[in-house]
Each structure stands twice: as C-alpha cells, then as structure tokens.
PDB file of N, CA and C in Angstrom:
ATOM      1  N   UNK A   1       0.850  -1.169   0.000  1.00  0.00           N
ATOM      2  CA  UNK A   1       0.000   0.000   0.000  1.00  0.00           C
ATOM      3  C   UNK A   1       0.892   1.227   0.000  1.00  0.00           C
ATOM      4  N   UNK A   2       0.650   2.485  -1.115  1.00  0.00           N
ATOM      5  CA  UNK A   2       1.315   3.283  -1.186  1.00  0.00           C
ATOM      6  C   UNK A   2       1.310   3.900   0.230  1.00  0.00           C
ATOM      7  N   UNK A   3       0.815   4.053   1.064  1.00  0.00           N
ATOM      8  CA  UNK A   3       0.755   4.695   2.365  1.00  0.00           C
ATOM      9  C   UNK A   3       1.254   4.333   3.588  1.00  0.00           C
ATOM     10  N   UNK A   4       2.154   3.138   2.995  1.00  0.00           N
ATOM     11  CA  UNK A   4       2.951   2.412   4.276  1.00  0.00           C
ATOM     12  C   UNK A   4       4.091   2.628   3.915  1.00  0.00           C
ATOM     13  N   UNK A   5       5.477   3.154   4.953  1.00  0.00           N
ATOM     14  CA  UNK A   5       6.742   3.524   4.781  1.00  0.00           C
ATOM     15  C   UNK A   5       7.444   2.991   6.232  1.00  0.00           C
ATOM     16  N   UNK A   6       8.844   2.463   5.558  1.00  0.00           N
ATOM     17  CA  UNK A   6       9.980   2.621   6.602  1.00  0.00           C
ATOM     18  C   UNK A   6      10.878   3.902   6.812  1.00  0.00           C
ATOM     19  N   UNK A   7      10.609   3.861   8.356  1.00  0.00           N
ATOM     20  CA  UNK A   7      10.918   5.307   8.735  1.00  0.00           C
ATOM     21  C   UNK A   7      12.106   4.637   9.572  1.00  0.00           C
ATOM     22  N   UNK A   8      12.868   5.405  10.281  1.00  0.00           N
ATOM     23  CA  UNK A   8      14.118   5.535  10.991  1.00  0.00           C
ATOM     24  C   UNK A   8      13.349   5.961  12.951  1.00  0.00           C
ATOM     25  N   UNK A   9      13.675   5.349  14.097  1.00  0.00           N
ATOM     26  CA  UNK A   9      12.872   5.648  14.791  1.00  0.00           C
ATOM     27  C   UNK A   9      13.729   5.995  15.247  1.00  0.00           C
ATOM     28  N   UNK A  10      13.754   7.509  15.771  1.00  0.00           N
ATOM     29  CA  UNK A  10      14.788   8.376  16.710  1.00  0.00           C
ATOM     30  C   UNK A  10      14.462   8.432  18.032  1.00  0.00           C
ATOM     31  N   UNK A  11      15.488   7.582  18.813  1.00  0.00           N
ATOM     32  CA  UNK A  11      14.769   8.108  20.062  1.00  0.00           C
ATOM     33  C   UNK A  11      15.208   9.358  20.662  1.00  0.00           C
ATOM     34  N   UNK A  12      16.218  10.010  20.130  1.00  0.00           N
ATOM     35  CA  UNK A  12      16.899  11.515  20.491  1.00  0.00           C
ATOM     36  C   UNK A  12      18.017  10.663  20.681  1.00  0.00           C
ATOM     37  N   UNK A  13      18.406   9.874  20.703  1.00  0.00           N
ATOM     38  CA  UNK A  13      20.234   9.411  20.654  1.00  0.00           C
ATOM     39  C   UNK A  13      20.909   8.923  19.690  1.00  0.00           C
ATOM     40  N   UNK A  14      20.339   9.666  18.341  1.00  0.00           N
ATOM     41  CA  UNK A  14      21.010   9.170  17.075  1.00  0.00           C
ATOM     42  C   UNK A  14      20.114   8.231  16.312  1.00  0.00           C
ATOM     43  N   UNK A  15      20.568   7.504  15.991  1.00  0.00           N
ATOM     44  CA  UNK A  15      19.468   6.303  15.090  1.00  0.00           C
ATOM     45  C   UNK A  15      19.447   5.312  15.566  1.00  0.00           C
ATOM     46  N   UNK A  16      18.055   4.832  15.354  1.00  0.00           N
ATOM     47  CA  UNK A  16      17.126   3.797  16.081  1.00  0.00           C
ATOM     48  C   UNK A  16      16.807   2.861  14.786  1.00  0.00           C
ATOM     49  N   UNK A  17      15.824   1.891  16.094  1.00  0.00           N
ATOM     50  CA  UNK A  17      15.586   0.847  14.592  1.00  0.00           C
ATOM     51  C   UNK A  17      14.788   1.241  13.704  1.00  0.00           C
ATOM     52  N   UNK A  18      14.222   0.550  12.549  1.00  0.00           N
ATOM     53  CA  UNK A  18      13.683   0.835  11.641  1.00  0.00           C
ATOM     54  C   UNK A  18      12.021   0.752  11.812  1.00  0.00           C
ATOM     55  N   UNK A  19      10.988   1.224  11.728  1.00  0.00           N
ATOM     56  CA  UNK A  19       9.973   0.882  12.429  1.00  0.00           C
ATOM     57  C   UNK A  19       8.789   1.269  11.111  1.00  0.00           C
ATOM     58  N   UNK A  20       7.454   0.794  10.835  1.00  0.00           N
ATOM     59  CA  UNK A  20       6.533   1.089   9.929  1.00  0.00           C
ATOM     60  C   UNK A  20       5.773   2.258  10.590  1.00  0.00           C
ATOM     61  N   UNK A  21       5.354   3.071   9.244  1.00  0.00           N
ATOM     62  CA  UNK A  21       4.905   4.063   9.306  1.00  0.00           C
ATOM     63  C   UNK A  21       3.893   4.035   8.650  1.00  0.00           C
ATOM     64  N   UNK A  22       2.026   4.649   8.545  1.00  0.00           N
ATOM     65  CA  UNK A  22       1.436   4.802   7.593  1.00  0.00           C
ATOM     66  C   UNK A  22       1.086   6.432   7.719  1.00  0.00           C
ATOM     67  N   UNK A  23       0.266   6.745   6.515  1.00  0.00           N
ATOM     68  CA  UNK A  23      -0.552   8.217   6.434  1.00  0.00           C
ATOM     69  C   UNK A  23      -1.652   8.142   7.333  1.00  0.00           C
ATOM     70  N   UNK A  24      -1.885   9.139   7.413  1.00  0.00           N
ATOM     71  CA  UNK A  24      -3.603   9.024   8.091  1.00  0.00           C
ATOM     72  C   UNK A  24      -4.356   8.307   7.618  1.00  0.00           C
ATOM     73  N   UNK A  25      -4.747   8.214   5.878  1.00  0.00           N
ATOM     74  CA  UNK A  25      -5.533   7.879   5.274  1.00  0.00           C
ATOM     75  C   UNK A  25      -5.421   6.332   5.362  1.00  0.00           C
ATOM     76  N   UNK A  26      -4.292   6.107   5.173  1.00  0.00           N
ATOM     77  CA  UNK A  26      -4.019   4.572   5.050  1.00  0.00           C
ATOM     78  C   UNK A  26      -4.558   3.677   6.235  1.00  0.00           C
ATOM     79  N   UNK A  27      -3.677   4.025   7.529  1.00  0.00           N
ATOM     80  CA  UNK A  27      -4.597   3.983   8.606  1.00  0.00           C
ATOM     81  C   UNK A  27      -5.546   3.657   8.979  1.00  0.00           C
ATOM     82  N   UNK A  28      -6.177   5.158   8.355  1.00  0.00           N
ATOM     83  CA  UNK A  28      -7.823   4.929   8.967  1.00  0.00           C
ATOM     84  C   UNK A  28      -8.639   3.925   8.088  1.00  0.00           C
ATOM     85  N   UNK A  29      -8.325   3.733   6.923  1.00  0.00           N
ATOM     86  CA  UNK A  29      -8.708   2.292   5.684  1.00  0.00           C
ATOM     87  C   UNK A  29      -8.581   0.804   6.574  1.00  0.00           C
ATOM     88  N   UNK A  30      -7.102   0.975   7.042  1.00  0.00           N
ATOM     89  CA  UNK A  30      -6.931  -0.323   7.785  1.00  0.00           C
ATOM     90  C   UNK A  30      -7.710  -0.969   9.069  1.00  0.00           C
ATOM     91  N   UNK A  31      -7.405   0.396   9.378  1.00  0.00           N
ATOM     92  CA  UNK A  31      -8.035   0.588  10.965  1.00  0.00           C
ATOM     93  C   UNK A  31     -10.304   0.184  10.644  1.00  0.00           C
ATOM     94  N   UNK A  32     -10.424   0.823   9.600  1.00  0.00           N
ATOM     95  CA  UNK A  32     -11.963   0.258   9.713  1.00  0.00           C
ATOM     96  C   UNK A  32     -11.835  -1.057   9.281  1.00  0.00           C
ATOM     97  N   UNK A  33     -10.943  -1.734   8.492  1.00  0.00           N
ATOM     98  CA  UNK A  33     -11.320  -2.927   8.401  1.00  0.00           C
ATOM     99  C   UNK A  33     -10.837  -4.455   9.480  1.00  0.00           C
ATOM    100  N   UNK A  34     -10.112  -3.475  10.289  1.00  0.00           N
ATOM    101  CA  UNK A  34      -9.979  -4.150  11.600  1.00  0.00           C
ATOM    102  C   UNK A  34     -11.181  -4.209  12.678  1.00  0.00           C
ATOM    103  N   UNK A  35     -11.671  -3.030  12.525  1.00  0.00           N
ATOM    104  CA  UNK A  35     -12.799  -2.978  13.175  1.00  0.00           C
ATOM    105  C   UNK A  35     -14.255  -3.901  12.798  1.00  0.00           C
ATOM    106  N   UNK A  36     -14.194  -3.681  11.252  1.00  0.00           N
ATOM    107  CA  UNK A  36     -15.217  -4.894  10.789  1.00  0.00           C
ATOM    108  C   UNK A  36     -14.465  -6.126  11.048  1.00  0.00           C
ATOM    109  N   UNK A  37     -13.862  -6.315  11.124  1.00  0.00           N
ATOM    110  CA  UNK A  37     -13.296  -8.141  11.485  1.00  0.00           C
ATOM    111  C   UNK A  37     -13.706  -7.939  12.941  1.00  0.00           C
ATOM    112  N   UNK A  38     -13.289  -7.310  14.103  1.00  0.00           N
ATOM    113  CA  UNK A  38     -13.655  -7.390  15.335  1.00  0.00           C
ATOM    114  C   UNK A  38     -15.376  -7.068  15.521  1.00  0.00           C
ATOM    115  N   UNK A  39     -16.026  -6.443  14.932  1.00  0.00           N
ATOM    116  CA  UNK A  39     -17.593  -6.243  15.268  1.00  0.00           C
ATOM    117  C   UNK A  39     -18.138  -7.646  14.924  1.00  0.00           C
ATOM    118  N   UNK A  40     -17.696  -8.264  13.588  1.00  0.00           N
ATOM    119  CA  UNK A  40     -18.425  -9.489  13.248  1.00  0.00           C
ATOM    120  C   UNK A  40     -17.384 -10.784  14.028  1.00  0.00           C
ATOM    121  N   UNK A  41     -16.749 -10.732  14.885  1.00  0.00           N
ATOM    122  CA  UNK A  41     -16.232 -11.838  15.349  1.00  0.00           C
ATOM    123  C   UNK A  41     -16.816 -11.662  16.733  1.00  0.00           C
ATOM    124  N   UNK A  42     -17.708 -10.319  17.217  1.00  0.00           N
ATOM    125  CA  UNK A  42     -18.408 -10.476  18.316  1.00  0.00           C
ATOM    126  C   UNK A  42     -19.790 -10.728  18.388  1.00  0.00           C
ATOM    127  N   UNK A  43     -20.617 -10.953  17.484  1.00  0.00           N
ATOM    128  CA  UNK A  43     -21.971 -11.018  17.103  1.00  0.00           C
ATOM    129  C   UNK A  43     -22.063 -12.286  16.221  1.00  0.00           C
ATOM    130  N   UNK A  44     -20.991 -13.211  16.248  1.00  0.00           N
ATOM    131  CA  UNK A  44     -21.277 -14.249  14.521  1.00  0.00           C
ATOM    132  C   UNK A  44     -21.510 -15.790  15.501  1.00  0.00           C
ATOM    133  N   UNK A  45     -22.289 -16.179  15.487  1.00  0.00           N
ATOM    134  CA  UNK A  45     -22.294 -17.371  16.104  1.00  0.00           C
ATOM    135  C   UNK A  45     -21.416 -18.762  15.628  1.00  0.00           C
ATOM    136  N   UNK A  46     -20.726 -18.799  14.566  1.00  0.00           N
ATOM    137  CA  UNK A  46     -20.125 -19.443  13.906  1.00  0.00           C
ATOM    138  C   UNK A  46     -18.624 -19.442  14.364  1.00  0.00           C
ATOM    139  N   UNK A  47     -18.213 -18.257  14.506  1.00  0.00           N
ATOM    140  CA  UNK A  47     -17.016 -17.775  14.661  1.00  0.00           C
ATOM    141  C   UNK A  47     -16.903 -18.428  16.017  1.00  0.00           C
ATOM    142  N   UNK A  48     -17.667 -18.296  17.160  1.00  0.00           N
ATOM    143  CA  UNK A  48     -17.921 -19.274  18.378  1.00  0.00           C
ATOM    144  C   UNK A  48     -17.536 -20.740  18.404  1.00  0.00           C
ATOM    145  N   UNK A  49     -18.025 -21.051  17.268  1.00  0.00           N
ATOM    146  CA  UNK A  49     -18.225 -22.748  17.124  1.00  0.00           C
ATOM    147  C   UNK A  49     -17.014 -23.523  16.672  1.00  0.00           C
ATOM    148  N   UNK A  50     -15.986 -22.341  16.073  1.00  0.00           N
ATOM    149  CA  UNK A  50     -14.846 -22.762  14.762  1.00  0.00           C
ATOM    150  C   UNK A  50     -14.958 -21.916  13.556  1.00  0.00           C
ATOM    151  N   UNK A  51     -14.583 -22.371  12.344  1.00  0.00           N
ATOM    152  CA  UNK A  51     -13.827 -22.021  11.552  1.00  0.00           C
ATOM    153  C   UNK A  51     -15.127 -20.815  10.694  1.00  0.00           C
ATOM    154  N   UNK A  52     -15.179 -20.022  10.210  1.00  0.00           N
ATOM    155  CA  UNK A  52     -16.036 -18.804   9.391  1.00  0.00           C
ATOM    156  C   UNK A  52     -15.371 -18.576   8.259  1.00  0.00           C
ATOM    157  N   UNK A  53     -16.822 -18.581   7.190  1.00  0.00           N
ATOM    158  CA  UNK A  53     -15.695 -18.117   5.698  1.00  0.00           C
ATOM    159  C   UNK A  53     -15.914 -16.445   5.686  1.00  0.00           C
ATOM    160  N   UNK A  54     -17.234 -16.334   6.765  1.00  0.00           N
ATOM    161  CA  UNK A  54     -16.802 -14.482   6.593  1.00  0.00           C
ATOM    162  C   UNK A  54     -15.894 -13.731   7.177  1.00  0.00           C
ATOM    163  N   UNK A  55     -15.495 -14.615   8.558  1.00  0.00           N
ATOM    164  CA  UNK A  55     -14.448 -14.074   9.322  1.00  0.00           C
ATOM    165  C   UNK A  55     -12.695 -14.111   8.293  1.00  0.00           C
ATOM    166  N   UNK A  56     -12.884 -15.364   7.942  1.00  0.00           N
ATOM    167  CA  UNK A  56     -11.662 -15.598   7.208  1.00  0.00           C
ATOM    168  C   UNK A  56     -11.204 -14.609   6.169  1.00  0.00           C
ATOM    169  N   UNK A  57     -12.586 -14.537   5.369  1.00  0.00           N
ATOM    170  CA  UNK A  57     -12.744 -13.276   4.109  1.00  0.00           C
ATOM    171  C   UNK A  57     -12.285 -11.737   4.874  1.00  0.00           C
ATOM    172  N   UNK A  58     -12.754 -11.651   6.130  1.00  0.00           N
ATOM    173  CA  UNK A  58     -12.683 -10.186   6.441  1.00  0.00           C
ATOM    174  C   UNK A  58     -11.481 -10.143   7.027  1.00  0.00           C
ATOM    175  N   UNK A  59     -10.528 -11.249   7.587  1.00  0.00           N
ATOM    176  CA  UNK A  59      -9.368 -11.027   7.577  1.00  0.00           C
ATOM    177  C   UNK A  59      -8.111 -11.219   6.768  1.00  0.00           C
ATOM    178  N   UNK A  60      -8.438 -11.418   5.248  1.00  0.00           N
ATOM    179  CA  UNK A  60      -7.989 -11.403   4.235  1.00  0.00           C
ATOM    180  C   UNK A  60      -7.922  -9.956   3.758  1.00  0.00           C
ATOM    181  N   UNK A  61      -8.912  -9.643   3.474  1.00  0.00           N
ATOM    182  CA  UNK A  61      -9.190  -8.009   3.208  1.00  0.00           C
ATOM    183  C   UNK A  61      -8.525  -7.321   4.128  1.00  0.00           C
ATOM    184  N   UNK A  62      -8.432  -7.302   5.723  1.00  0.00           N
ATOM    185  CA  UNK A  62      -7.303  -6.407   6.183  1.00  0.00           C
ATOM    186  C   UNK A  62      -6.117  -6.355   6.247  1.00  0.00           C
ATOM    187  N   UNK A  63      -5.526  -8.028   6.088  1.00  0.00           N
ATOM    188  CA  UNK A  63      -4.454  -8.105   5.712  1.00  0.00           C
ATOM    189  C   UNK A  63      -3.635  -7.325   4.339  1.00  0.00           C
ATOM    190  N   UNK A  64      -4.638  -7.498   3.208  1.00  0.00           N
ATOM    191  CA  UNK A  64      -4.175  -7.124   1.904  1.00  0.00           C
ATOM    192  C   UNK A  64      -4.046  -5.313   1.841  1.00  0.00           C
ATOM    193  N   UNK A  65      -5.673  -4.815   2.748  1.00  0.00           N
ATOM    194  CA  UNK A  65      -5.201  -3.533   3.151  1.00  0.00           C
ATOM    195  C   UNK A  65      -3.820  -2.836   3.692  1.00  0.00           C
ATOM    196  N   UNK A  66      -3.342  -3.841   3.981  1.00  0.00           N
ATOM    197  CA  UNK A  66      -1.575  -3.032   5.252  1.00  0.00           C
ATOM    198  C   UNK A  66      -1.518  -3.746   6.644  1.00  0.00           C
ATOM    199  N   UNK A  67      -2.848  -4.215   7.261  1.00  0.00           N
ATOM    200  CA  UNK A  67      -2.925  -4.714   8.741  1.00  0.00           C
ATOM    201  C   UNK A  67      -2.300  -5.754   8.151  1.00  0.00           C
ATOM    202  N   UNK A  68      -1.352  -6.331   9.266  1.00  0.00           N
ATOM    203  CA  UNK A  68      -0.837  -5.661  10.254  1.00  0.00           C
ATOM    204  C   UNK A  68       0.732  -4.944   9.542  1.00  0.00           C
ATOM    205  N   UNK A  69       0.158  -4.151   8.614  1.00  0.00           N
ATOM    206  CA  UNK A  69       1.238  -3.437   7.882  1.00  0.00           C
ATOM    207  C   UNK A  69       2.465  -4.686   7.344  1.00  0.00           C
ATOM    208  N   UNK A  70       2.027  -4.333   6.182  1.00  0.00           N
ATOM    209  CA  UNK A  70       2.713  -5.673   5.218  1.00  0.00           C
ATOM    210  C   UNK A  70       4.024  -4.676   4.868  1.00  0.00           C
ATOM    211  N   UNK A  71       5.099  -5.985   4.284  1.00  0.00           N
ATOM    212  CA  UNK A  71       6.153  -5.206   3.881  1.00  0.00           C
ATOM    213  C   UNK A  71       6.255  -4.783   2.189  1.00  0.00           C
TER     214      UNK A  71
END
C-alpha cells in the first residue's frame, strides 16, 4: 500500500531501529477494516463454534489492506 513507509525511529540518541509508518488515510482504511473483522467476530455465532468463511474473508481483506502493515 502506497501509504505504508519505513521510517528511521529516533529516540533523540542518534538512530534507532527501523519501524513502519502509515498516512492518516491509510490507517484509517486499515483501521476500519480491523474494526469490521472485530464487530463481526463479536456477534457471529459461527465464529464461536470454529472455523467462518466471513471471518476468514474479512481477515484477508485487512491483511491485503496493510494490517498488520505488510512489507
């Protein structure tokens, strides 16, 4: 995703490790589709029982979004 970057993490003593960065926008894309995977893994009775092809699907889609920020 164009909106994910490796940044340099300073802690004020020179250079730090390398750490992921996104935009706002990117983010907030990821961030709702984390949230739809967590709303329907609390309401799905299936997801309870074992295995879900909607849960699976909706954590496909956030993955491919950037969660948990791909390289």
């Amino acid at each position: 995703m164009s909106g994910v970057r490796w940044e340099q993490h300073d802690g004020g003593y020179g250079s730090g490790p390398m750490q992921v960065a996104a935009d706002s926008s990117t983010f907030s894309v990821v961030r709702q589709a984390y949230a739809a995977l967590l709303e329907h893994g609390t309401s799905c009775q299936t997801c309870r029982e074992g295995y879900c092809e909607t849960a699976d699907a909706l954590y496909d889609a956030w993955r491919d979004m950037g969660g948990p920020w791909k390289n």
